[in-house]
C-alpha atoms as a PDB file:
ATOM      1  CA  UNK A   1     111.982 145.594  -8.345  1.00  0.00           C
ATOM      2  CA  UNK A   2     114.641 146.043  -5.338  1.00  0.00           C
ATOM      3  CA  UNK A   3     113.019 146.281  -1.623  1.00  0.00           C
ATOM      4  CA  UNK A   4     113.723 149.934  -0.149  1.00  0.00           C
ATOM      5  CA  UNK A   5     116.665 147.905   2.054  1.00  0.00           C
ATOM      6  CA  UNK A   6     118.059 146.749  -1.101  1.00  0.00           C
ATOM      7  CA  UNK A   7     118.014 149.930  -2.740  1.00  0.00           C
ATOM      8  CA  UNK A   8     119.225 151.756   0.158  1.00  0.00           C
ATOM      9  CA  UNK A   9     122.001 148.651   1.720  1.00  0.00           C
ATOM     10  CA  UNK A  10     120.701 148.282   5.245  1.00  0.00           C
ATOM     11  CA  UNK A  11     119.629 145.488   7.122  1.00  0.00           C
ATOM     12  CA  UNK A  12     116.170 145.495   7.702  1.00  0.00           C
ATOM     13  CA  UNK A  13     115.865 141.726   8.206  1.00  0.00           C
ATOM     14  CA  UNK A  14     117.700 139.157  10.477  1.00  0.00           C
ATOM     15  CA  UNK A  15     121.294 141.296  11.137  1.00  0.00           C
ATOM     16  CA  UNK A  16     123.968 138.546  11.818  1.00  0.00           C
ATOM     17  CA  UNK A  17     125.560 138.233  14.979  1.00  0.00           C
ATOM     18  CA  UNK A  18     126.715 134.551  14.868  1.00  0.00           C
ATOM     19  CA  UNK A  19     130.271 135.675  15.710  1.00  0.00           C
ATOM     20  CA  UNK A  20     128.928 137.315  18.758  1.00  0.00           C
ATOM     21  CA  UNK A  21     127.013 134.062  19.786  1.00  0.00           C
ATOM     22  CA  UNK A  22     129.654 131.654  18.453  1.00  0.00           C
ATOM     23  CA  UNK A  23     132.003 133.543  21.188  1.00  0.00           C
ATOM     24  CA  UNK A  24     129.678 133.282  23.910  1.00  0.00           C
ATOM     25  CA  UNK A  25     128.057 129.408  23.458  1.00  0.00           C
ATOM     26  CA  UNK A  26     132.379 128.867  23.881  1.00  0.00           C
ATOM     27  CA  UNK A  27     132.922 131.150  26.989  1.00  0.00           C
ATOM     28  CA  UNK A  28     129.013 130.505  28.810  1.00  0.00           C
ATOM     29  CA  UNK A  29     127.344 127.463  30.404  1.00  0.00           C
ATOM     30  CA  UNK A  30     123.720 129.465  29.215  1.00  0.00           C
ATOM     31  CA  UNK A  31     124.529 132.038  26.980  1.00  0.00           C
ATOM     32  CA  UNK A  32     121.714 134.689  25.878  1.00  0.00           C
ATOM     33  CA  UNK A  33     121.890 135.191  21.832  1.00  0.00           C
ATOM     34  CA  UNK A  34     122.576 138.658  20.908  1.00  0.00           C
ATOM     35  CA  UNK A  35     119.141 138.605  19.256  1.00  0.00           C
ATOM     36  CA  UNK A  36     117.639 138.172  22.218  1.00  0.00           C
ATOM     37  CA  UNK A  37     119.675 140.810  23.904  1.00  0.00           C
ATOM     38  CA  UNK A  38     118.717 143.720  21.124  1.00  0.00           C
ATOM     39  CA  UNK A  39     115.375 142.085  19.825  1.00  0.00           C
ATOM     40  CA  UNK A  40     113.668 140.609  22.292  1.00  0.00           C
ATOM     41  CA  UNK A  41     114.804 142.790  25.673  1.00  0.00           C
ATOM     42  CA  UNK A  42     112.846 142.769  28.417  1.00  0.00           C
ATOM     43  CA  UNK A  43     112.089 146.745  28.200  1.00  0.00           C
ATOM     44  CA  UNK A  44     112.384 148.723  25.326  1.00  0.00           C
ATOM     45  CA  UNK A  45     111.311 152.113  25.130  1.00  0.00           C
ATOM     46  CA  UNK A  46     111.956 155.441  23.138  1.00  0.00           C
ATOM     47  CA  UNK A  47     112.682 158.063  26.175  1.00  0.00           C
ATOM     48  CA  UNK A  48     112.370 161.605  25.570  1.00  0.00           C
ATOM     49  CA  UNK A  49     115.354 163.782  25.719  1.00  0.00           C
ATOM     50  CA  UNK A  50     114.855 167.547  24.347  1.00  0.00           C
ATOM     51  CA  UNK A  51     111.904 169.235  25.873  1.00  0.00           C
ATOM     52  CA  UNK A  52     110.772 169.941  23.373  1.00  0.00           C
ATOM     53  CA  UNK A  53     109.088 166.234  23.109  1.00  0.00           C
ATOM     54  CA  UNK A  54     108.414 165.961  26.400  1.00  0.00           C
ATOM     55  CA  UNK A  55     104.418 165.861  26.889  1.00  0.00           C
ATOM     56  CA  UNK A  56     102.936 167.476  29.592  1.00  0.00           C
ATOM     57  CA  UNK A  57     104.526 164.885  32.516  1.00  0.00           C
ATOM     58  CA  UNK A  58     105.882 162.510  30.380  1.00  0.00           C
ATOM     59  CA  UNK A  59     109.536 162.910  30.775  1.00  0.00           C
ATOM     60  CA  UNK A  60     112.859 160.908  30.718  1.00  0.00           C
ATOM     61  CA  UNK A  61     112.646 160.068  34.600  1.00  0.00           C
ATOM     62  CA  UNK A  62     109.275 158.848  34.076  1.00  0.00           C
ATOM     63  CA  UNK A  63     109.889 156.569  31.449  1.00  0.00           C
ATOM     64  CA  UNK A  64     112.759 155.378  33.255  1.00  0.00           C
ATOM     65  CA  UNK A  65     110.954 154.805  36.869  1.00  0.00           C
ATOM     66  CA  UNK A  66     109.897 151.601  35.181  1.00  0.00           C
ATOM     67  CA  UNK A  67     113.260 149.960  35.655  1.00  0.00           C
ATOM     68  CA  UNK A  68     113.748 151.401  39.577  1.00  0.00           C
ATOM     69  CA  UNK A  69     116.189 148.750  41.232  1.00  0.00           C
ATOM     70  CA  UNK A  70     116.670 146.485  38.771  1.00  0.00           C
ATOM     71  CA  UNK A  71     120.247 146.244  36.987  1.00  0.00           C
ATOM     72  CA  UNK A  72     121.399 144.869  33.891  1.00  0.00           C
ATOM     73  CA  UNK A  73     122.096 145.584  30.439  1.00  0.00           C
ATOM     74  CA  UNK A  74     121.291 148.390  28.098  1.00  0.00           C
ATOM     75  CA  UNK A  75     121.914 149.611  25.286  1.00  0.00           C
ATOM     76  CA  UNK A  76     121.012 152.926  23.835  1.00  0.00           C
ATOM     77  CA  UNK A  77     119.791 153.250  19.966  1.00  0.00           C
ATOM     78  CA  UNK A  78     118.976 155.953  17.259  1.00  0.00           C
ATOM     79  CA  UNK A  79     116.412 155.706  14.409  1.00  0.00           C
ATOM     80  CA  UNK A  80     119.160 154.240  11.744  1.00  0.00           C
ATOM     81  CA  UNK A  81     116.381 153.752   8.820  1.00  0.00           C
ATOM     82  CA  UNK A  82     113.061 152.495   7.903  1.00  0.00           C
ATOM     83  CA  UNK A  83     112.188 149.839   5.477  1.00  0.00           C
ATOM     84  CA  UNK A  84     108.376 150.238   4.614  1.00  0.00           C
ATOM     85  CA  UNK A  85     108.343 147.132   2.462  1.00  0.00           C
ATOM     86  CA  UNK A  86     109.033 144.814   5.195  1.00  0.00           C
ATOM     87  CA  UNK A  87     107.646 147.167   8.124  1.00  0.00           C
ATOM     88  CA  UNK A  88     110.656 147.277  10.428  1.00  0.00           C
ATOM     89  CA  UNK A  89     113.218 149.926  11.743  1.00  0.00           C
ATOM     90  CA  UNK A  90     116.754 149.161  11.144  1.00  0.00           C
ATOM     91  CA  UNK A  91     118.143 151.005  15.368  1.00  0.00           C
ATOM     92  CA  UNK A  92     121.745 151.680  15.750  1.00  0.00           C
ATOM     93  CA  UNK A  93     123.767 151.491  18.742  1.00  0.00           C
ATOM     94  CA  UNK A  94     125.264 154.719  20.092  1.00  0.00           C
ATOM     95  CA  UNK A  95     126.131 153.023  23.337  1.00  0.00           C
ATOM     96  CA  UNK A  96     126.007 149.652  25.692  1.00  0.00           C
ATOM     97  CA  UNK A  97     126.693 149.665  29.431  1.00  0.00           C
ATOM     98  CA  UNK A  98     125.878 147.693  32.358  1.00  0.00           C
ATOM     99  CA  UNK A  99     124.641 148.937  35.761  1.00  0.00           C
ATOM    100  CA  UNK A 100     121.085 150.333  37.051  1.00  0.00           C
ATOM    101  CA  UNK A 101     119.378 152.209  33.828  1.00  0.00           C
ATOM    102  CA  UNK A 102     117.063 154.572  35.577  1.00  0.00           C
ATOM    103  CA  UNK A 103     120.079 156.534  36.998  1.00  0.00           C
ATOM    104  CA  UNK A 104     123.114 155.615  34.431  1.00  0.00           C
ATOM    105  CA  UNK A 105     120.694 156.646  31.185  1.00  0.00           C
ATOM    106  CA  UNK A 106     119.232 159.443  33.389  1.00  0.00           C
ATOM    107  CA  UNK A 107     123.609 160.393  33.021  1.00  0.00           C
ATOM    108  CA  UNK A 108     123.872 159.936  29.671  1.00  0.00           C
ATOM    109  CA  UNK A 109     120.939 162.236  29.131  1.00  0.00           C
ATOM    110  CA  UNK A 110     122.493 164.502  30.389  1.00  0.00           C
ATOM    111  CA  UNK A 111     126.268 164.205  29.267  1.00  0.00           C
ATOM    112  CA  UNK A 112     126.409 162.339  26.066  1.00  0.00           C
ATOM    113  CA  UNK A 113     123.202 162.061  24.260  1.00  0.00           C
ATOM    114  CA  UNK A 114     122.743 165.353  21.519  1.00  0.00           C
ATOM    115  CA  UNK A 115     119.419 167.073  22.839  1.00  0.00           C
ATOM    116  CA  UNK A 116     118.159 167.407  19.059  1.00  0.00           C
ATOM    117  CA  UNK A 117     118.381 163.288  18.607  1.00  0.00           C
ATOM    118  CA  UNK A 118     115.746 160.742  19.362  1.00  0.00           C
ATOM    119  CA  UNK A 119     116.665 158.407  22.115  1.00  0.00           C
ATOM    120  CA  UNK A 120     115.428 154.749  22.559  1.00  0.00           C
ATOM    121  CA  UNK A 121     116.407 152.168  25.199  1.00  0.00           C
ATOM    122  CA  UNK A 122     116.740 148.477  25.638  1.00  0.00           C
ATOM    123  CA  UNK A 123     117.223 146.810  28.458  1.00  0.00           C
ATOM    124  CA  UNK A 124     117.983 143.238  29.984  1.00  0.00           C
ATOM    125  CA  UNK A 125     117.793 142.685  33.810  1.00  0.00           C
ATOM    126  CA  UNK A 126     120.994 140.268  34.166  1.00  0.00           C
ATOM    127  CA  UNK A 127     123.361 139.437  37.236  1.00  0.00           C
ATOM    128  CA  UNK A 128     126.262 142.176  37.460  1.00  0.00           C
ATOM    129  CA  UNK A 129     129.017 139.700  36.530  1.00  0.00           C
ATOM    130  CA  UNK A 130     126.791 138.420  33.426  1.00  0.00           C
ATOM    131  CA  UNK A 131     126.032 141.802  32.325  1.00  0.00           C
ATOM    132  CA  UNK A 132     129.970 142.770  32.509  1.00  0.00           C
ATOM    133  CA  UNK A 133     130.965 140.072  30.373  1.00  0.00           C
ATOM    134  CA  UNK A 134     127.660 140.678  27.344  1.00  0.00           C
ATOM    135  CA  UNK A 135     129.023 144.286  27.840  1.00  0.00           C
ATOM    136  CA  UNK A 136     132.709 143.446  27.191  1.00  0.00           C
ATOM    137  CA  UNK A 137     131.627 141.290  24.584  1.00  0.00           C
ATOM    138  CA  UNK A 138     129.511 143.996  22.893  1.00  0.00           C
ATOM    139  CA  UNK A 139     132.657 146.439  22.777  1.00  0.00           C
ATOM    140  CA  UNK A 140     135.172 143.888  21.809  1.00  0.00           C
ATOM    141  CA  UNK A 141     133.292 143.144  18.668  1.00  0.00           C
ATOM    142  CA  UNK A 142     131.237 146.389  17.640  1.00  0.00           C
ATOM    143  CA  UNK A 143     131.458 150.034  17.289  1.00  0.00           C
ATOM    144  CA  UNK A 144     130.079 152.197  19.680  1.00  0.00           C
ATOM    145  CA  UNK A 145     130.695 156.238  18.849  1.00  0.00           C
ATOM    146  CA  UNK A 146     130.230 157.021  22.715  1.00  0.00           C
ATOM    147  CA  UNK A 147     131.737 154.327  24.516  1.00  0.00           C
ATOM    148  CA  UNK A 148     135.157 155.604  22.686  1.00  0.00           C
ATOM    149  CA  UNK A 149     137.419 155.408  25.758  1.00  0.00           C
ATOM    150  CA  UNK A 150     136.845 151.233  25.929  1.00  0.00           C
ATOM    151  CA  UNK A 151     135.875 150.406  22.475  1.00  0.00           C
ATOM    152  CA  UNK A 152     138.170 147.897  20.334  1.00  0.00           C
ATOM    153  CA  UNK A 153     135.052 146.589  18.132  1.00  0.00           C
ATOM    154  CA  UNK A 154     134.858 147.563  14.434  1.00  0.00           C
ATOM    155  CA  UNK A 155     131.062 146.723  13.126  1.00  0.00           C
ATOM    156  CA  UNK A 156     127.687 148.860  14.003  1.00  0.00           C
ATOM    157  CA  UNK A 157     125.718 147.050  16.195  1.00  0.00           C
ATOM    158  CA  UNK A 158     122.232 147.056  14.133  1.00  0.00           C
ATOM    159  CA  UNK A 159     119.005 145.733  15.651  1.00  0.00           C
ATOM    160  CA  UNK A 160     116.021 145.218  13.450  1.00  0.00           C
ATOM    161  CA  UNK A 161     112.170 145.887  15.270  1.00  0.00           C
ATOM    162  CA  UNK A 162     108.667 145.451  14.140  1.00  0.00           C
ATOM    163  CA  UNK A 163     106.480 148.548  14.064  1.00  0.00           C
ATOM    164  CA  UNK A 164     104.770 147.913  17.158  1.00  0.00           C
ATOM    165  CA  UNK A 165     107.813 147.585  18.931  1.00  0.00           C
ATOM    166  CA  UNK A 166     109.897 150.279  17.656  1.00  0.00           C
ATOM    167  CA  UNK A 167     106.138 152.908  18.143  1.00  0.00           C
ATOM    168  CA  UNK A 168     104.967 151.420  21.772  1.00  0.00           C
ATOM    169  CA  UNK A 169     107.825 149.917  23.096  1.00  0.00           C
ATOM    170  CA  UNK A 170     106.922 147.687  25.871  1.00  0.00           C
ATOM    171  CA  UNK A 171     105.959 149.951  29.067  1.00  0.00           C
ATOM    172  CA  UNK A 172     103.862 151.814  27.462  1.00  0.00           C
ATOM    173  CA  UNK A 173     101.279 151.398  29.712  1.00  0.00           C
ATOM    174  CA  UNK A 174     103.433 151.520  32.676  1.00  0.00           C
ATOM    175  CA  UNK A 175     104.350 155.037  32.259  1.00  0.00           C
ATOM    176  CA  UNK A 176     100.830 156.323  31.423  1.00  0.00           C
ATOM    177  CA  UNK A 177     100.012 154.599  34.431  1.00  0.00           C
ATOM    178  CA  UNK A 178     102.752 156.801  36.237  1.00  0.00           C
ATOM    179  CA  UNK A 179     101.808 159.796  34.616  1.00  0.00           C
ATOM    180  CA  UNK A 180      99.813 162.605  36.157  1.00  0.00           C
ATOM    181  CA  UNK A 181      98.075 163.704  33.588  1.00  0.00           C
ATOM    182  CA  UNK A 182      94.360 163.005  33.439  1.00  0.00           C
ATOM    183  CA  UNK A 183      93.293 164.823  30.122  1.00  0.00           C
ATOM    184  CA  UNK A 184      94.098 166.975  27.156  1.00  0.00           C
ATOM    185  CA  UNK A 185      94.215 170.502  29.496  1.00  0.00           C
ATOM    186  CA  UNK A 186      97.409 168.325  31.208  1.00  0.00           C
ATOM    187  CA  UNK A 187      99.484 168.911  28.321  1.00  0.00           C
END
């Protein structure tokens, strides 16, 4: 009996990015794997866009007050497919870009990302040089379908997460602990 990422042809389980890393163990002293990068980020969160999913206080600004001065890399995902067999969610990059999230995803928000889609965010805190070069990198190897303007890459950029990942995210707590809201009535 096929798995429902067999059945379906996604990768739910351990996407290759070797040419990725092969590229960057030649150009870096230290380089990050792009597992790491997509995987294992520092912050990864799904941020509500339409207001319609917005709950009582719980915004896109507050979401992204976690990452207030910091700068980095991010990328920003959509729900790409579920595989309940091996409980993970297949993401797919829409877009990568370097620079300080809270205000450059509080832009694409607003100017690129469809109202109607789910939005979710990882993001790396890296040097500005170091998150230039992942971010070249990224483009010059994958497809992004809104960073058209700069974008020579030809594969999807897939990322695979565990449910807990892909359902909390990892500031959960932080943003409840920004939010206002002390009870149901808040809503």
């Amino acid at each position: 009996m096929m798995t429902s990422c067999e059945d379906h042809d996604f990768p739910c389980q351990n996407p290759d990015y070797s040419r990725f890393d092969k590229i960057a163990a030649n150009e870096l002293a230290k380089p990050i794997a792009a597992n790491v990068l997509v995987n294992e980020s520092k912050f990864c969160m799904m941020i509500p866009v339409s207001e319609d999913s917005v709950v009582g206080d719980l915004n896109h600004g507050l979401f992204l007050r976690t990452l207030r001065g910091q700068s980095g890399l991010y990328h920003l995902w959509v729900d790409y497919e579920a595989c309940s067999d091996h409980g993970t969610h297949t993401m797919m990059c829409a877009y990568v870009g370097k620079g300080p999230p809270e205000t450059r995803v509080a832009s694409h928000i607003k100017t690129k990302w469809p109202q109607t889609s789910f939005l979710y965010t990882t993001f790396t805190p890296l040097e500005n040089r170091l998150a230039k070069y992942y971010e070249q990198l990224f483009l010059d190897l994958y497809d992004f379908v809104l960073n058209k303007a700069e974008n020579p890459g030809e594969n999807l950029l897939y990322a695979v997460w565990d449910n807990e990942r892909y359902t909390n995210g990892t500031h959960a707590n932080e943003v409840s602990g920004l939010s206002k809201m002390q009870d149901f009535d808040d809503w």
